[in-house]
PDB file of N, CA and C in Angstrom:
ATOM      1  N   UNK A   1      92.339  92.331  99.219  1.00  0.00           N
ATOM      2  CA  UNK A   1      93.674  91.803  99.402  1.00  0.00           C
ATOM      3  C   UNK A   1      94.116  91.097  98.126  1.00  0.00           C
ATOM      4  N   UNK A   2      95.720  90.993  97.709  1.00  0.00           N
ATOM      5  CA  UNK A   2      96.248  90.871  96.662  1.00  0.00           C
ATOM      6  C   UNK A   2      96.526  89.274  96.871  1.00  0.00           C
ATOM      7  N   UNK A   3      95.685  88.454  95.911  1.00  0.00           N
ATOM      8  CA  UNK A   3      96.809  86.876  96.229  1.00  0.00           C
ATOM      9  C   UNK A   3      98.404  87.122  96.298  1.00  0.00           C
ATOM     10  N   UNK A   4      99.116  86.213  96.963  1.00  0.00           N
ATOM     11  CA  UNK A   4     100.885  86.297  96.332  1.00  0.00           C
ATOM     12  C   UNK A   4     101.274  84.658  96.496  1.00  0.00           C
ATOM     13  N   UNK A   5     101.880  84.169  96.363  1.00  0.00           N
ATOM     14  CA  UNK A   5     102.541  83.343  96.123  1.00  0.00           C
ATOM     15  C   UNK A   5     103.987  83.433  97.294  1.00  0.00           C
ATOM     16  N   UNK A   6     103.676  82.397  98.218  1.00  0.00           N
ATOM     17  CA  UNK A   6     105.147  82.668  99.862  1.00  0.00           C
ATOM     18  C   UNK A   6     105.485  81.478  99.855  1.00  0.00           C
ATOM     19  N   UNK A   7     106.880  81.840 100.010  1.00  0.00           N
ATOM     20  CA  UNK A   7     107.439  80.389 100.315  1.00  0.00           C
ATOM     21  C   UNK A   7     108.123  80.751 101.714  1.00  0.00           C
ATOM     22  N   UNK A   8     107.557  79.410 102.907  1.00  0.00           N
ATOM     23  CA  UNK A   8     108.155  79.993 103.782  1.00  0.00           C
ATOM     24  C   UNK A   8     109.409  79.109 104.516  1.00  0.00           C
ATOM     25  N   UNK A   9     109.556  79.396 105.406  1.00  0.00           N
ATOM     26  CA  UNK A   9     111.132  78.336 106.052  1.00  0.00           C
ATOM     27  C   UNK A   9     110.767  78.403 107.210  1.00  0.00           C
ATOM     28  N   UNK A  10     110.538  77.405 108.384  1.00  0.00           N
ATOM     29  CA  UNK A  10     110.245  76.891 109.755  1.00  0.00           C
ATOM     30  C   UNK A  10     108.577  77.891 110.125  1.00  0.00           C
ATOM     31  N   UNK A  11     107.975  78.210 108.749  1.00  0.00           N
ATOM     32  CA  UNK A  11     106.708  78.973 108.951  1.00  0.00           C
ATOM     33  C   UNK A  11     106.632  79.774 108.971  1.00  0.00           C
ATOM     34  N   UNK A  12     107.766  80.944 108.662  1.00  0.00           N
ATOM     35  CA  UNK A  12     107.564  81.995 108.780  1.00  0.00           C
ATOM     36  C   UNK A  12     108.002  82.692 106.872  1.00  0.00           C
ATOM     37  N   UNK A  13     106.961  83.734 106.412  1.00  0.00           N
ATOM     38  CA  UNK A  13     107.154  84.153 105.493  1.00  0.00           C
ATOM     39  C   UNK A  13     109.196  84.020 105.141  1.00  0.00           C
ATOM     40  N   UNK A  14     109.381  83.463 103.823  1.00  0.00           N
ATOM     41  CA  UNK A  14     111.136  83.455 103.587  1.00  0.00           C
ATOM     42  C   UNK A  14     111.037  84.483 102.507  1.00  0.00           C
ATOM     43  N   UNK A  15     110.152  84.150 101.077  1.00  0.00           N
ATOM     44  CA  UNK A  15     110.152  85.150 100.290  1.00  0.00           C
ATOM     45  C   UNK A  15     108.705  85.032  99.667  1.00  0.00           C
ATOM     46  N   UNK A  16     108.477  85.805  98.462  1.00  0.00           N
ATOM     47  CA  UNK A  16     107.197  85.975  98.315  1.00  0.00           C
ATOM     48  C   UNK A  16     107.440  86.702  96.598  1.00  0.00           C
ATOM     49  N   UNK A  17     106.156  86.152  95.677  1.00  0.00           N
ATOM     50  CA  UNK A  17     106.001  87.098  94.283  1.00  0.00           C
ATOM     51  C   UNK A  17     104.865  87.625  94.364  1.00  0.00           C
ATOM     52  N   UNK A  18     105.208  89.379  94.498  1.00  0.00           N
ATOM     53  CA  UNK A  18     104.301  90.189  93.915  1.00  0.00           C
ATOM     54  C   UNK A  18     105.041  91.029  92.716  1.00  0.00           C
ATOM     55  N   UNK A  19     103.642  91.218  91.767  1.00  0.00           N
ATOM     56  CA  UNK A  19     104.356  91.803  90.711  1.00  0.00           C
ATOM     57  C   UNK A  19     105.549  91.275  89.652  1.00  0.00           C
ATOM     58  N   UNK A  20     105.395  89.929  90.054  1.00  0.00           N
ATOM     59  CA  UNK A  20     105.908  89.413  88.754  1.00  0.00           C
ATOM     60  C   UNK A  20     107.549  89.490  89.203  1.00  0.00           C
ATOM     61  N   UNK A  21     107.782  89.679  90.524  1.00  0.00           N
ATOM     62  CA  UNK A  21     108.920  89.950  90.866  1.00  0.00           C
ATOM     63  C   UNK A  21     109.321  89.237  92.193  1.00  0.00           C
ATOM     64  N   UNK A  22     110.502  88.955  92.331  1.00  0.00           N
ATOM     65  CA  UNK A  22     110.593  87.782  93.471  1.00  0.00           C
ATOM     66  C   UNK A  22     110.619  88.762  94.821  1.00  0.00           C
ATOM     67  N   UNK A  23     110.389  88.773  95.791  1.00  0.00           N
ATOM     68  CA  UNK A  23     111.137  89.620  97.256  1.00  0.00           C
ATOM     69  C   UNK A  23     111.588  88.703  97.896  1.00  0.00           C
ATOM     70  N   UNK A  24     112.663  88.790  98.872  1.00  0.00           N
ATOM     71  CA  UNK A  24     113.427  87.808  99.569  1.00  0.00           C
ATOM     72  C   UNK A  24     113.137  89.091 101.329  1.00  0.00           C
ATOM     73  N   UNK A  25     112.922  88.188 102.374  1.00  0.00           N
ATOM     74  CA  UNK A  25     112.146  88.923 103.193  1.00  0.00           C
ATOM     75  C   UNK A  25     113.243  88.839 104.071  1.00  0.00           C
ATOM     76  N   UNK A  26     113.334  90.051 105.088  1.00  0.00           N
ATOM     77  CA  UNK A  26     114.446  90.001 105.721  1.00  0.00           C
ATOM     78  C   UNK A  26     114.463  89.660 107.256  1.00  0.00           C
ATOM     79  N   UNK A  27     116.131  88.921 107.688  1.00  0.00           N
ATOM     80  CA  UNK A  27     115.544  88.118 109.401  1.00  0.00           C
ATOM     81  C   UNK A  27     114.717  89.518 109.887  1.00  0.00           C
ATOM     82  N   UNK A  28     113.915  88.856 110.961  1.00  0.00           N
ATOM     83  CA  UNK A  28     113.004  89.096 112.076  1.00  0.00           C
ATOM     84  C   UNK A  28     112.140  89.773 111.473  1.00  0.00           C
ATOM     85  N   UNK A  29     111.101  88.881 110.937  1.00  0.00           N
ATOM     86  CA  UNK A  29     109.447  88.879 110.611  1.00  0.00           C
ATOM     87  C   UNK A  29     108.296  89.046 111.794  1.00  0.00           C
ATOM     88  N   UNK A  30     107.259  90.006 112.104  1.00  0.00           N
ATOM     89  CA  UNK A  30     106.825  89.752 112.833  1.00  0.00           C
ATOM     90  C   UNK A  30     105.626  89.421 112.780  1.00  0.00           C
ATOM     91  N   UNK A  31     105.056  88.473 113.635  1.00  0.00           N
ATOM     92  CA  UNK A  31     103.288  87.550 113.536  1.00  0.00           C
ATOM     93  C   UNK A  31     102.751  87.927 114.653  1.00  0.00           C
ATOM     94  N   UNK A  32     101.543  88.258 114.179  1.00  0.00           N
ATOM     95  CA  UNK A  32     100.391  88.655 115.374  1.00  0.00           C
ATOM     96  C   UNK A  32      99.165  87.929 114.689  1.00  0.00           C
ATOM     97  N   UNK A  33      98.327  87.446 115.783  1.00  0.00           N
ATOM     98  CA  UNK A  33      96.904  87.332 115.021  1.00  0.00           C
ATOM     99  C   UNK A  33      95.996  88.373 115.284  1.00  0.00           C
ATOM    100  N   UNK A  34      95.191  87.906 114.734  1.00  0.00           N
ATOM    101  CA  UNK A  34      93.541  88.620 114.337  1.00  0.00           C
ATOM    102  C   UNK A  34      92.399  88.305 114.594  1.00  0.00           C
ATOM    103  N   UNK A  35      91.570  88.782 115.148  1.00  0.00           N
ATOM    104  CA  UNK A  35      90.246  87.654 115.003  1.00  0.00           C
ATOM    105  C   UNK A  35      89.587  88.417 113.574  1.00  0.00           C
ATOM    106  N   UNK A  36      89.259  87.065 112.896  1.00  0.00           N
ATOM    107  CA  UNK A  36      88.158  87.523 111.997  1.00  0.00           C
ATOM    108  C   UNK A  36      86.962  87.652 112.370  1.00  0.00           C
ATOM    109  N   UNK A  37      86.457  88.247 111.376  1.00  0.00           N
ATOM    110  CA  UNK A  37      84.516  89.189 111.118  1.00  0.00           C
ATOM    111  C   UNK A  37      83.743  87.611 111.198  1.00  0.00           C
ATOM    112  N   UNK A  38      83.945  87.059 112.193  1.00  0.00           N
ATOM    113  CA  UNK A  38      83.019  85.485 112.144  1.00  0.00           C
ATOM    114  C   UNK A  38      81.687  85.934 112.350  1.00  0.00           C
ATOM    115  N   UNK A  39      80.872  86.765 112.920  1.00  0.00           N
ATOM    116  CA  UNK A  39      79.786  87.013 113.008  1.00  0.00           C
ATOM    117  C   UNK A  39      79.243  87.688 111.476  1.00  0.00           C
ATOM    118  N   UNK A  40      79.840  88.385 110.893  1.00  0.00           N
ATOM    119  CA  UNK A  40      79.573  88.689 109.581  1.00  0.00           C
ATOM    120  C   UNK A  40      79.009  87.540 108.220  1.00  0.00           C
ATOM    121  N   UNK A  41      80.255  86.562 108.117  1.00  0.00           N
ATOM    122  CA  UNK A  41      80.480  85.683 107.579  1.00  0.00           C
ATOM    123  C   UNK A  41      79.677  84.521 107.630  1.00  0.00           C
ATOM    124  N   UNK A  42      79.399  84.076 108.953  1.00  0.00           N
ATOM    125  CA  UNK A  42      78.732  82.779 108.935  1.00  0.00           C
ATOM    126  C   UNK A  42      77.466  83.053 110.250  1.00  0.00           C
ATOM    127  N   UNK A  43      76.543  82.348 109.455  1.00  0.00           N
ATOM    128  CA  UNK A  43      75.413  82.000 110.237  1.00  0.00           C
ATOM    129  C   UNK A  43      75.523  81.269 111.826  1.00  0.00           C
ATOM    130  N   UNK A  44      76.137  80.074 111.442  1.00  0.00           N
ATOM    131  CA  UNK A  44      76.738  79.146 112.370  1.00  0.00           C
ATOM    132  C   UNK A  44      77.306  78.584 112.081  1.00  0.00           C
ATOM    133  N   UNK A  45      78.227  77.732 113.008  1.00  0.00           N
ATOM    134  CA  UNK A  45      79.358  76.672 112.654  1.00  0.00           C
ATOM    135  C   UNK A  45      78.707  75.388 112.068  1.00  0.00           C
ATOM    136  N   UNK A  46      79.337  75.143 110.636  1.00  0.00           N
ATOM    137  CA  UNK A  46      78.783  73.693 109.826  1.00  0.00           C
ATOM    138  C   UNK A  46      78.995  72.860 111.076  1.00  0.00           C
ATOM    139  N   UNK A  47      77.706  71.473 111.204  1.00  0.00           N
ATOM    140  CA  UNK A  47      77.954  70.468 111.897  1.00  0.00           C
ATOM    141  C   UNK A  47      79.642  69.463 111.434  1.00  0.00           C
ATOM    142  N   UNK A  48      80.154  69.524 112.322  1.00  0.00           N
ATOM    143  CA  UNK A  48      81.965  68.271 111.892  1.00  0.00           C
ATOM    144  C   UNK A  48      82.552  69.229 111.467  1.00  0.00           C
ATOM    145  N   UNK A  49      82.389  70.730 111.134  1.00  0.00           N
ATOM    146  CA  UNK A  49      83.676  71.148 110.386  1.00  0.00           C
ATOM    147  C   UNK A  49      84.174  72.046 111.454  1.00  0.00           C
ATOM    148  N   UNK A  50      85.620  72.050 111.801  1.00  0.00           N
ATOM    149  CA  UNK A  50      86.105  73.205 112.770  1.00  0.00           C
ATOM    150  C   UNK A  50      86.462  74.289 111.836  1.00  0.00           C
ATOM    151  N   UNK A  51      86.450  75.530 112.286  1.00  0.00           N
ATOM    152  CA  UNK A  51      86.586  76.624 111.735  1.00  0.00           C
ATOM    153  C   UNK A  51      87.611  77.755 112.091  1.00  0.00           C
ATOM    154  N   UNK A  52      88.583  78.511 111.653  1.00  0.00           N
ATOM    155  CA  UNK A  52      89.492  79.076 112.654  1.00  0.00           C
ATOM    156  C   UNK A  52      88.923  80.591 112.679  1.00  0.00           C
ATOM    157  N   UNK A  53      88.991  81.658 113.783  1.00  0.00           N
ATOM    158  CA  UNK A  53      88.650  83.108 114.060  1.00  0.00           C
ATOM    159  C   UNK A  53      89.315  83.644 114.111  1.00  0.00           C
ATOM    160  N   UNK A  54      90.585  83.065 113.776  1.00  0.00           N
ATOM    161  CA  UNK A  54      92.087  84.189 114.143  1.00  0.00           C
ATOM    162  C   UNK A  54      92.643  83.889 112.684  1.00  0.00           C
ATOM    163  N   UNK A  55      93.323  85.061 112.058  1.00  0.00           N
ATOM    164  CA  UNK A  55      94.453  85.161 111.056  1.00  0.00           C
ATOM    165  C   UNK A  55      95.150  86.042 111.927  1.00  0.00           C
ATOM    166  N   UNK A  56      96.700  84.539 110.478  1.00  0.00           N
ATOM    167  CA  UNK A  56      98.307  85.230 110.910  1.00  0.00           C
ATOM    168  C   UNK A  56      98.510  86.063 110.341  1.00  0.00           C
ATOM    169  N   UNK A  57      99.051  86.786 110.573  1.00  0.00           N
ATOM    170  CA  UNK A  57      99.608  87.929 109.964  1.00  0.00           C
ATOM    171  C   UNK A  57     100.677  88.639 110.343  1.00  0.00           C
ATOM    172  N   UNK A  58     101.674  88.778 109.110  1.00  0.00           N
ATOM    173  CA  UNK A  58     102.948  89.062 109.461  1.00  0.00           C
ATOM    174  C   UNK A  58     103.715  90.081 108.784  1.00  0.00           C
ATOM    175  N   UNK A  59     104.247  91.130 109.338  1.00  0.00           N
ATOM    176  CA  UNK A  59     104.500  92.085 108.794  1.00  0.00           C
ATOM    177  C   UNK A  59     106.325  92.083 108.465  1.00  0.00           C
ATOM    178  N   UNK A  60     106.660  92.107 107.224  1.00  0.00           N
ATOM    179  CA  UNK A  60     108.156  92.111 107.231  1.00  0.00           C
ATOM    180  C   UNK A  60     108.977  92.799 106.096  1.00  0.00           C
ATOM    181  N   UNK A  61     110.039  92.873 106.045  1.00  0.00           N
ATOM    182  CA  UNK A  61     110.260  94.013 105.200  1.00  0.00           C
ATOM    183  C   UNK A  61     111.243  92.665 104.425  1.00  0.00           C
ATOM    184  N   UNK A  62     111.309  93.500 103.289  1.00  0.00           N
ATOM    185  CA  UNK A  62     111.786  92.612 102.048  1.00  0.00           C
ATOM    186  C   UNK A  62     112.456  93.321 100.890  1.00  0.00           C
ATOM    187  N   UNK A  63     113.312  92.904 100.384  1.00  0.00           N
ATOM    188  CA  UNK A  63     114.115  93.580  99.037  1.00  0.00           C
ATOM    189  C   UNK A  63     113.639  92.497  97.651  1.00  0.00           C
ATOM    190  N   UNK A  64     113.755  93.482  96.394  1.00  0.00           N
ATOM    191  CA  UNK A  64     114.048  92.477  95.865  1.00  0.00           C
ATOM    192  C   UNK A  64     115.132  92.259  95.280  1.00  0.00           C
ATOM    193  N   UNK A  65     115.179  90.693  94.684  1.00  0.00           N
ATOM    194  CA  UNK A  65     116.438  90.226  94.694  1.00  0.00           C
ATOM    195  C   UNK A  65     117.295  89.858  95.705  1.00  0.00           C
ATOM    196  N   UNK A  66     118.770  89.519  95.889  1.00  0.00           N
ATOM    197  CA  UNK A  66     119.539  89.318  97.318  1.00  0.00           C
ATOM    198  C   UNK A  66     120.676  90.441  97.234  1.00  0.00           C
ATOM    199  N   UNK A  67     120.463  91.278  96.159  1.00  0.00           N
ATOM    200  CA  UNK A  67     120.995  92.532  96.415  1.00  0.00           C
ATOM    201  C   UNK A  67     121.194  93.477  97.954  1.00  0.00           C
ATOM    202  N   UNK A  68     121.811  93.252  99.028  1.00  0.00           N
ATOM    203  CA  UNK A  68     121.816  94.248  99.582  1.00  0.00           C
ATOM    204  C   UNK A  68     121.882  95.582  99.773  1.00  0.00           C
ATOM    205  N   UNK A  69     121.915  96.298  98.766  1.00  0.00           N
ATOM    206  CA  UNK A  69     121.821  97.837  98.771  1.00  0.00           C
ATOM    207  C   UNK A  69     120.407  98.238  98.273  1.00  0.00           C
ATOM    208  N   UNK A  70     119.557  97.000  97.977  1.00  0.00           N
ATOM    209  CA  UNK A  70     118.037  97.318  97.496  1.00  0.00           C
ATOM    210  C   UNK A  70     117.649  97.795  98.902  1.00  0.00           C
ATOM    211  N   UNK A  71     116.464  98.800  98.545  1.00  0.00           N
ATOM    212  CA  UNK A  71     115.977  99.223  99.731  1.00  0.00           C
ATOM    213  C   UNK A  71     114.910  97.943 100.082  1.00  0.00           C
ATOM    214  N   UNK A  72     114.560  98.374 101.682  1.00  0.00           N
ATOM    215  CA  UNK A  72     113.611  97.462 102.602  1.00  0.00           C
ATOM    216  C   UNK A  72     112.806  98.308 102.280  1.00  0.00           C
ATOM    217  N   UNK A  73     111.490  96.875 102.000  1.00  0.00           N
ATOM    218  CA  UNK A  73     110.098  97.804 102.176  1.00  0.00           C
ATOM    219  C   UNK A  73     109.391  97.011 102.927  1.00  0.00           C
ATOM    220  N   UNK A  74     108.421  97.651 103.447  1.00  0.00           N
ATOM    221  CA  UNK A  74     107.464  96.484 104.721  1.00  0.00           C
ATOM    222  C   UNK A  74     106.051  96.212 103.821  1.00  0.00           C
ATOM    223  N   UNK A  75     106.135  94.862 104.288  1.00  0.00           N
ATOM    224  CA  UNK A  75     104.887  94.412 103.558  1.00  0.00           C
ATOM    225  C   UNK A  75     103.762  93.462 104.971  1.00  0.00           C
ATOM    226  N   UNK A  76     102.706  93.651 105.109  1.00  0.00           N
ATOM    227  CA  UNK A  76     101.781  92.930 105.164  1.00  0.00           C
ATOM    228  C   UNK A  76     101.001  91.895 104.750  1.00  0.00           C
ATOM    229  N   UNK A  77     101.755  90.659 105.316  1.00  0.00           N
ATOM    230  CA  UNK A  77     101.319  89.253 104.449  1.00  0.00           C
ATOM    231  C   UNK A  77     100.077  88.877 105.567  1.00  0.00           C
ATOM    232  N   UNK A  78      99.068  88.237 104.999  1.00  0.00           N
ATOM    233  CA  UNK A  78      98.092  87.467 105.643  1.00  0.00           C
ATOM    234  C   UNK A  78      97.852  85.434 105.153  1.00  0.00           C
ATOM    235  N   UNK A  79      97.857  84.990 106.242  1.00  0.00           N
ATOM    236  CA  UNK A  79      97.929  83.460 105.532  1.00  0.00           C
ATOM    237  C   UNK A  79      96.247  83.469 105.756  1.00  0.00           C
ATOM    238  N   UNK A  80      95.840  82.890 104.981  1.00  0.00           N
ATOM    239  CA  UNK A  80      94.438  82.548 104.596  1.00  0.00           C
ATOM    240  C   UNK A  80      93.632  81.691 105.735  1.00  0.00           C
ATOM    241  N   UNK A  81      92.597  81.265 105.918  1.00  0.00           N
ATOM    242  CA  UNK A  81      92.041  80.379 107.159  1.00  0.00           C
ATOM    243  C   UNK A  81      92.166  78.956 106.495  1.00  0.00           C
ATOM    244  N   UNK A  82      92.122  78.482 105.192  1.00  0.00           N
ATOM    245  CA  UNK A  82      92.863  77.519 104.958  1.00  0.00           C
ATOM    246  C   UNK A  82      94.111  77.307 105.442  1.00  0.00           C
ATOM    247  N   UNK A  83      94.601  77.847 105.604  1.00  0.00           N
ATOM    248  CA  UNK A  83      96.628  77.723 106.368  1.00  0.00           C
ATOM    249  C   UNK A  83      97.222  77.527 105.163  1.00  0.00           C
ATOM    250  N   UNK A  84      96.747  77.576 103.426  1.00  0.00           N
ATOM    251  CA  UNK A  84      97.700  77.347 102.745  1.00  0.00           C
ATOM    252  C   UNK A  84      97.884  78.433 101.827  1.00  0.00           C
ATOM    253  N   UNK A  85      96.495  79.637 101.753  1.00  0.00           N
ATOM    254  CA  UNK A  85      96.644  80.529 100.483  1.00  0.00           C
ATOM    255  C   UNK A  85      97.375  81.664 101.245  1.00  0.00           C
ATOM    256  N   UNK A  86      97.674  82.886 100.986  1.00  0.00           N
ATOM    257  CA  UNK A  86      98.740  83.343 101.203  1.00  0.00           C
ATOM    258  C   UNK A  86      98.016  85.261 100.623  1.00  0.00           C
ATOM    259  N   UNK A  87      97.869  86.636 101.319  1.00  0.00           N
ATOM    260  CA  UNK A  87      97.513  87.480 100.818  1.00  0.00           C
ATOM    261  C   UNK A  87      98.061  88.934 100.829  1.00  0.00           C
ATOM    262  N   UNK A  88      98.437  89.806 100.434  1.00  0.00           N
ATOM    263  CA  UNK A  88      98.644  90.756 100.882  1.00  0.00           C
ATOM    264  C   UNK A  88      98.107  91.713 101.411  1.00  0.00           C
ATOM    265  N   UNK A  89      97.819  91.745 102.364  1.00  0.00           N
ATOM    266  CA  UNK A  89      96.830  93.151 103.018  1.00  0.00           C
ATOM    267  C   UNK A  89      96.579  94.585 102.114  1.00  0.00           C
ATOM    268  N   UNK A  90      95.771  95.229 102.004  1.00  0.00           N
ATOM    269  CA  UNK A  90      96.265  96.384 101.401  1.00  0.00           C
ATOM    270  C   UNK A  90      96.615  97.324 102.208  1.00  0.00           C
ATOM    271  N   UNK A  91      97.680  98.057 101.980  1.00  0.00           N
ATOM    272  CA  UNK A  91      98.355  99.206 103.230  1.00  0.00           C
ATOM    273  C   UNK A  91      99.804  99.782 102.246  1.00  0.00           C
ATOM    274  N   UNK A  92      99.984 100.974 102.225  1.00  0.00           N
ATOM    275  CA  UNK A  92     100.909 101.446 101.626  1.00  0.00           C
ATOM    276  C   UNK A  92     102.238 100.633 102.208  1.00  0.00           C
ATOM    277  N   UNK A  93     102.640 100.298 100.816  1.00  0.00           N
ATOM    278  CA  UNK A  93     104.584 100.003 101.157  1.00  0.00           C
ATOM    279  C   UNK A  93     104.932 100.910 101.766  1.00  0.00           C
ATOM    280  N   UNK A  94     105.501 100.841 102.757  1.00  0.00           N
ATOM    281  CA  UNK A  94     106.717 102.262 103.419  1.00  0.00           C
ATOM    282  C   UNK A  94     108.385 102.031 103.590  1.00  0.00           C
ATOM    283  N   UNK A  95     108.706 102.396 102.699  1.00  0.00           N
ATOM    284  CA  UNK A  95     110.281 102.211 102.174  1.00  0.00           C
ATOM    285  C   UNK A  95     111.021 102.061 103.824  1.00  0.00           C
ATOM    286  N   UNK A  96     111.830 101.327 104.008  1.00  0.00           N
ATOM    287  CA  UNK A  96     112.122 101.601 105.735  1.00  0.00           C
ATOM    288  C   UNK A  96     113.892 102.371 105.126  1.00  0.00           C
TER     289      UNK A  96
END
C-alpha cells in the first residue's frame, strides 16, 4: 500500500495527495471495515496496550483539481490502526 497524505472533514476522506497531485473527493464516500490478519501479526496482546482488528476503509471517487469536467476515478483509501496514517490500497483506478 501507497502512503498518501488525507485531509478529512467530519472524518470522512475530503481530499488526498497522490502523485504529487492534489484530488478533491467527491460527496458520498463509502466506509466499511475490515478485520485485520491479527493472528498473523501478533503473538499476543501487549499487557495495557489495546489494539484495534478492524480497518476503515473507504472507497471514493475523486477528480483532480475542482474542475468539474475532470473525470471521477475511484480510489481505495485505508486509515492506518494508528487512526492517523492514511494508505492507498493497491487496486486499479477505474475511471467511473
Amino acid at each position: 500500500m501507497e502512503s498518501i497524505e488525507v485531509t478529512t472533514a467530519a472524518g470522512a476522506p475530503a481530499s488526498f495527495i497522490r502523485g504529487g497531485r492534489t484530488w478533491h473527493v467527491a460527496p458520498e464516500p463509502v466506509r466499511w471495515y475490515e478485520r485485520t490478519d491479527w493472528w498473523t501479526t501478533a503473538t499476543r496482546m501487549p499487557k495495557g496496550e489495546m489494539t484495534l482488528m478492524d480497518m476503515e476503509v473507504w472507497r471514493v471517487q475523486a477528480r483532480i483539481g475542482h474542475n468539474p469536467r475532470t473525470p471521477l476515478v475511484t480510489f481505495e483509501l485505508v486509515l492506518g490502526l494508528d487512526r492517523v496514517s492514511w494508505s492507498e490500497r493497491s487496486m486499479d483506478a477505474v475511471a467511473a
